[in-house]
Protein backbone atom coordinates (compact mmCIF):
# COMPACT_ATOMS: atom_id res chain seq x y z
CA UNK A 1 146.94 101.45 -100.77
CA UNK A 2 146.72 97.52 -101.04
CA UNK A 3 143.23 97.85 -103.11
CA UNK A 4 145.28 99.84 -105.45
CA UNK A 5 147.90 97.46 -105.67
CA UNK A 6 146.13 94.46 -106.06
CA UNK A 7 143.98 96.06 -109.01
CA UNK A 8 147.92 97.39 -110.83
CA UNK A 9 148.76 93.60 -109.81
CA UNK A 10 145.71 91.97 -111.72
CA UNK A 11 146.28 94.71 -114.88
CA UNK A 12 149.87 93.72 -115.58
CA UNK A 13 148.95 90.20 -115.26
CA UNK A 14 146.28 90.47 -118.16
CA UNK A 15 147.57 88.96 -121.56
CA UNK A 16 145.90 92.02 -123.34
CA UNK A 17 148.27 94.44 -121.13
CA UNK A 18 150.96 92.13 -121.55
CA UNK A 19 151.07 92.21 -125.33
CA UNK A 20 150.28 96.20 -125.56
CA UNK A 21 153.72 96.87 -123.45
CA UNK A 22 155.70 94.20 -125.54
CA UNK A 23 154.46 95.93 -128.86
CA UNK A 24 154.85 99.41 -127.37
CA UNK A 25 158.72 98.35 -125.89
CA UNK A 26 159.67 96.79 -129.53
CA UNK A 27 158.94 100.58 -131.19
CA UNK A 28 160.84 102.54 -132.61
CA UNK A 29 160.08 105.45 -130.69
CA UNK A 30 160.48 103.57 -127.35
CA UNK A 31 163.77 102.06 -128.04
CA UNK A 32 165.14 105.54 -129.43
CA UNK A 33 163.86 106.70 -126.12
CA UNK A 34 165.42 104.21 -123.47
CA UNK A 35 168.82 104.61 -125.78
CA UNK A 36 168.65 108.60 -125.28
CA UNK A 37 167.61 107.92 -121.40
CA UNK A 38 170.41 105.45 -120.68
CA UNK A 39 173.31 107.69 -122.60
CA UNK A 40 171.98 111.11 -120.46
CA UNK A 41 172.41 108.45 -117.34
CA UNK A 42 175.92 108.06 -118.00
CA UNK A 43 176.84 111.50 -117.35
CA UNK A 44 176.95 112.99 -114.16
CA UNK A 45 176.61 116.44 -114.92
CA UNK A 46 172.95 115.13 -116.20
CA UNK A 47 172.31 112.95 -114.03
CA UNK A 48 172.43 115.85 -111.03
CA UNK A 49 170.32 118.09 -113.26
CA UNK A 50 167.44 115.77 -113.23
CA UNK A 51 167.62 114.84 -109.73
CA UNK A 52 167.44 118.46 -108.88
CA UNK A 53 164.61 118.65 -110.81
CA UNK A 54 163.08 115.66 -109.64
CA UNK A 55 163.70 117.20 -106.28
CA UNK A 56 162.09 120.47 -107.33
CA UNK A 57 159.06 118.91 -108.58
CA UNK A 58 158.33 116.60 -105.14
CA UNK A 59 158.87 120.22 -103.51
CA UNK A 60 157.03 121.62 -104.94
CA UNK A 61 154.03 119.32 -105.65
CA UNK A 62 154.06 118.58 -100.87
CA UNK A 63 153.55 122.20 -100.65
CA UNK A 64 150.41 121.88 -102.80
CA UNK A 65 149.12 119.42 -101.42
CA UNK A 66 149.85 121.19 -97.77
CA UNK A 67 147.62 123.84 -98.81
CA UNK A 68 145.15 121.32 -100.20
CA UNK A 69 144.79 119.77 -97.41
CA UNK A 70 145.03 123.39 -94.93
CA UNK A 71 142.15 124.91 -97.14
CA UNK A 72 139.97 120.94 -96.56
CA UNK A 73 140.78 121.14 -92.93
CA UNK A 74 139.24 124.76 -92.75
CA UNK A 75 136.43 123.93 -94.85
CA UNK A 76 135.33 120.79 -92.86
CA UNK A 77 135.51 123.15 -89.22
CA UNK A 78 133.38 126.19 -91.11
CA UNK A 79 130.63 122.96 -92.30
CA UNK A 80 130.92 121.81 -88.37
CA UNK A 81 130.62 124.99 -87.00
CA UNK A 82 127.38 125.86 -89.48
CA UNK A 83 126.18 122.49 -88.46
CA UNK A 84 126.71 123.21 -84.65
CA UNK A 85 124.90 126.72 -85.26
CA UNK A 86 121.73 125.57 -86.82
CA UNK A 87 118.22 125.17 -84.78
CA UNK A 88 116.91 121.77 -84.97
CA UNK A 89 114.23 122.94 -87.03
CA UNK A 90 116.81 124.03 -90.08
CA UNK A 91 118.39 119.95 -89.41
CA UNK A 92 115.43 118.35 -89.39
CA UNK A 93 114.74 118.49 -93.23
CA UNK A 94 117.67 116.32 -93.84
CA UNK A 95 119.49 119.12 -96.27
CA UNK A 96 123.17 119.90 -94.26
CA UNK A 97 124.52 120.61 -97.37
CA UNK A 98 126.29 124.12 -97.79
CA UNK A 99 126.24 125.92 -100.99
CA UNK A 100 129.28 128.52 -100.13
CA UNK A 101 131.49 125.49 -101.14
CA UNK A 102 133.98 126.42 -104.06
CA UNK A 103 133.37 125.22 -107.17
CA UNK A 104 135.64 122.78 -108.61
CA UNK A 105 138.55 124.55 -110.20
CA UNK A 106 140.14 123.15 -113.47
CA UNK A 107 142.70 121.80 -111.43
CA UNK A 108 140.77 120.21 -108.81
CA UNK A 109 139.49 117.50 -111.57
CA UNK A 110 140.76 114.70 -112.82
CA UNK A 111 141.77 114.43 -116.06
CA UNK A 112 140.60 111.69 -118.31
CA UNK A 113 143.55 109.36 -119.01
CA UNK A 114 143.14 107.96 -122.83
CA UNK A 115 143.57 104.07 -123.67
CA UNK A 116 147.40 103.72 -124.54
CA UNK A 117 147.64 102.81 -128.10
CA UNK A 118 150.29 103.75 -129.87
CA UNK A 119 149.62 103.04 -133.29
């Protein structure tokens, strides 16, 4: 999405962003981090664990979204075909809205994603 990118372009280019990832990559915790990421890296048998998971995970997160998008393709023909089957008396209030619509699961949202801050 170029919006998307252009907005992640303008954030790391802000001096406030700038400074928050140089103070977060100069901790302790960070560093420790990297060091433990880049010694796993060296070994093969490790390195083939994670990319199986890795693998696993995109698996398995395209299947979810193939039923995501299945059970929105079904819902938008059941709102056509209600639309298509009302009078024109029923349409002309203006309300097409359905109220057999699932509610939101937990899932379904978005979570809110805290400031970064680590101190």
């Amino acid at each position: 999405d170029p919006e998307m990118m252009r907005e992640a372009q303008q954030m790391m280019q802000d001096p406030a962003f700038q400074a928050q990832m140089k103070k977060m990559m100069g901790s302790n915790g960070f560093q420790k981090a990297m060091t433990k990421t880049k010694k796993e890296m060296q070994d093969p048998e490790k390195v083939k664990d994670m990319e199986k998971k890795a693998k696993q995970a995109i698996e398995e997160g395209n299947e979810e979204l193939e039923k995501l998008e299945k059970i929105r393709k079904e819902q938008a023909e059941k709102a056509a075909l209600e639309s298509k089957d009302k009078g024109p008396e029923e349409k002309a209030d203006g309300d097409d809205r359905t109220d057999d619509k699932p509610a939101a699961t937990e899932e379904d949202e978005v979570p809110d994603i805290p400031s970064l801050n680590l101190n």
